[in-house]
Protein backbone atom coordinates (compact mmCIF):
# COMPACT_ATOMS: atom_id res chain seq x y z
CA UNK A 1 0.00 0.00 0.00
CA UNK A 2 1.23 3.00 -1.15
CA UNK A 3 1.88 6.00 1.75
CA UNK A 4 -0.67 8.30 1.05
CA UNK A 5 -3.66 4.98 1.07
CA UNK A 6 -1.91 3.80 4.73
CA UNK A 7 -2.16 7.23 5.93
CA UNK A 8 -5.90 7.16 4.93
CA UNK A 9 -6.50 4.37 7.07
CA UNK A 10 -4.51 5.63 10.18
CA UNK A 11 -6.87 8.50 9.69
CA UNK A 12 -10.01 6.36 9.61
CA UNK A 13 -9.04 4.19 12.25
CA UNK A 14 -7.87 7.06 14.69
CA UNK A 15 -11.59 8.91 13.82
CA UNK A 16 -12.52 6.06 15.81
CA UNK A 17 -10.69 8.28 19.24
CA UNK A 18 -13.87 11.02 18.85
CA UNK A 19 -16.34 7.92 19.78
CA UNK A 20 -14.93 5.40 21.55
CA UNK A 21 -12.21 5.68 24.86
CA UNK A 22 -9.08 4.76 24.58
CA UNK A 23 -9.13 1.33 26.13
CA UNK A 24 -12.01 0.28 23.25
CA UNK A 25 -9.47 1.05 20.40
CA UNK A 26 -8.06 -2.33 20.41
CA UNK A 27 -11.39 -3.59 19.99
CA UNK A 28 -12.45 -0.98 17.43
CA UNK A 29 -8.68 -1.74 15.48
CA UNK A 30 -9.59 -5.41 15.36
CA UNK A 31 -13.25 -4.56 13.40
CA UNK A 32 -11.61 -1.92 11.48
CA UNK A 33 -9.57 -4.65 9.81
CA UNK A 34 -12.38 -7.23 9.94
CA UNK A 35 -14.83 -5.06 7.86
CA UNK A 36 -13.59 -6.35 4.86
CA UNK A 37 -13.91 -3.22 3.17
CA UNK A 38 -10.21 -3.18 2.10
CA UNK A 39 -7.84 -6.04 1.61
CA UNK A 40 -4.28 -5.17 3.72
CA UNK A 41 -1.61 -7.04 4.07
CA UNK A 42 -0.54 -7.57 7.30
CA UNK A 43 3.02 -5.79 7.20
CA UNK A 44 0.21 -2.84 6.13
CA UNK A 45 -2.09 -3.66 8.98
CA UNK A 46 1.17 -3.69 11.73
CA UNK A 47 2.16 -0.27 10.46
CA UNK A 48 -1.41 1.12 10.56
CA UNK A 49 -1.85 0.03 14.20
CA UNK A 50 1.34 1.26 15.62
CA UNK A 51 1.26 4.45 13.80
CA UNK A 52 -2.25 4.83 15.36
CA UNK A 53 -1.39 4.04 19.15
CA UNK A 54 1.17 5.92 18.59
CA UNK A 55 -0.39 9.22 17.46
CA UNK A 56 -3.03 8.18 20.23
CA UNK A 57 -0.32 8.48 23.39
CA UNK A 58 0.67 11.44 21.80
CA UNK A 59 -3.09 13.72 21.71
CA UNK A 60 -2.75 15.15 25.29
CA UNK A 61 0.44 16.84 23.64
CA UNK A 62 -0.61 17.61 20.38
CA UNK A 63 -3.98 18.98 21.71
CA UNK A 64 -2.12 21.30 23.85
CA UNK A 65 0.66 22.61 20.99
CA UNK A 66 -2.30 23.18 18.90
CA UNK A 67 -4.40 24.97 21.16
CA UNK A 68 -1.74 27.61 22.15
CA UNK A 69 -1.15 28.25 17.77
CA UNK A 70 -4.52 28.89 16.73
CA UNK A 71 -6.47 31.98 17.32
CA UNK A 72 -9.94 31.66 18.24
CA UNK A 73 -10.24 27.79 18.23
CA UNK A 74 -9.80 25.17 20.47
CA UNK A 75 -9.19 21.81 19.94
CA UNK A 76 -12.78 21.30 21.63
CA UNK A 77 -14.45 23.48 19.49
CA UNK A 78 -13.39 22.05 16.07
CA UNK A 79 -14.66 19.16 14.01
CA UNK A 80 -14.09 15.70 14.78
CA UNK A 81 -12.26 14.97 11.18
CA UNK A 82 -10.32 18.14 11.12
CA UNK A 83 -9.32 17.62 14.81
CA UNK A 84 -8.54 14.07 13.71
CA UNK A 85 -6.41 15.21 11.03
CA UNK A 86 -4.52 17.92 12.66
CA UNK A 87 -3.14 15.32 15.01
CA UNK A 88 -2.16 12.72 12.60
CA UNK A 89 -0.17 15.96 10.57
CA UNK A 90 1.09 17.24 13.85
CA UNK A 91 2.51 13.60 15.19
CA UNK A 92 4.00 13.21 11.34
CA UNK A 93 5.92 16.88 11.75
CA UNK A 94 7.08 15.91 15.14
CA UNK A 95 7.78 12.36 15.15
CA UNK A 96 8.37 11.28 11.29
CA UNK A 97 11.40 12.17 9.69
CA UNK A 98 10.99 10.50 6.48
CA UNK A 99 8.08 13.09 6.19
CA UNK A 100 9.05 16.50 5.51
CA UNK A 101 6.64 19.18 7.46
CA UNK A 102 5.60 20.48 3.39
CA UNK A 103 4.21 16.97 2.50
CA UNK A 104 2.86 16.16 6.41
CA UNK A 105 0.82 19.83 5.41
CA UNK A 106 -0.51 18.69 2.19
CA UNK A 107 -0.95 15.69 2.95
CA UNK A 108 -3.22 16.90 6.10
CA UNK A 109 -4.91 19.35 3.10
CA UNK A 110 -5.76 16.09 0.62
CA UNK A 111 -7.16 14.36 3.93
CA UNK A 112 -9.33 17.68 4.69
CA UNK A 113 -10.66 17.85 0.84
CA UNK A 114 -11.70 14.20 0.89
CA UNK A 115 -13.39 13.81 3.80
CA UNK A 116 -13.90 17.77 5.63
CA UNK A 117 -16.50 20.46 5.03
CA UNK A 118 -15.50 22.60 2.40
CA UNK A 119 -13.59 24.77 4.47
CA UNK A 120 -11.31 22.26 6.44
CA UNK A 121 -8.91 22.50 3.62
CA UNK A 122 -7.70 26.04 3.91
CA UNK A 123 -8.86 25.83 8.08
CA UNK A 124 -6.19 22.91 8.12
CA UNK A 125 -3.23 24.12 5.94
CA UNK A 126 -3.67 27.49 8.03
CA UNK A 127 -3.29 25.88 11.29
CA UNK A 128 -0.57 23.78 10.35
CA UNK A 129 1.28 26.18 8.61
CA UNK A 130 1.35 28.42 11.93
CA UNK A 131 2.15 25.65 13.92
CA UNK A 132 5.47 24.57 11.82
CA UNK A 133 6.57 28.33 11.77
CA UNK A 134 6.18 28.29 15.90
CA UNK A 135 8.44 25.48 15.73
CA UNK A 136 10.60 27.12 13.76
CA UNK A 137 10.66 30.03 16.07
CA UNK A 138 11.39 28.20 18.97
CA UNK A 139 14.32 26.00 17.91
């Protein structure tokens, strides 16, 4: 599977976080892969899981460096997919260093036009974009 199709499952199976606690996502990972709506092989299937548990021990964090770079939002006060999004992009500028922060942003902006309202795609490359020149700032 090619990187941009795994990082649309992460995505789908870390939407899962906005309705079910933490301690159900094993259960929820098992039907994601069990729906049969996608054939993956299982090196595929490994990487999507610990890519997702990982992002997931990392929202507390991410949650908090995005709250402090936008103005007038909150992580609470945003959509379910574009908060889900933002934190996948955010964990891949952080933590991924095969991704540069460019492709991590547009990336985040293909997510938002597939599956966002119409305005998560410019709300999302805005928010990002701040947040990668705060970095910047600060190292």
């Amino acid at each position: 599977m090619k990187r941009r199709a795994l990082r649309e499952q992460i995505f789908k199976l870390l939407f899962r976080v906005e309705f079910f606690p933490p301690e159900e996502i094993a259960m929820q990972a098992q039907l994601f892969f069990d729906s049969g709506d996608q054939t993956i092989s299982e090196e595929d299937r490994v990487h999507i899981l610990e890519k997702t548990q990982a992002v997931i021990a990392e929202i507390p964090r991410i949650d908090e460096e995005l709250d402090a770079c936008m103005e007038g939002w909150t992580m609470k006060r945003i959509g379910r997919i574009e908060k889900t999004i933002l934190r996948l992009a955010v964990y891949e500028i952080v933590h991924d260093e095969e991704i540069p922060e460019k492709v991590a942003i547009s990336e985040a902006v293909e997510l938002s036009k597939k599956f966002g309202q119409e305005s998560a795609p410019s709300f999302v490359n805005g928010v990002l974009a701040k947040y990668v020149k705060g970095r910047s700032t600060i190292a």
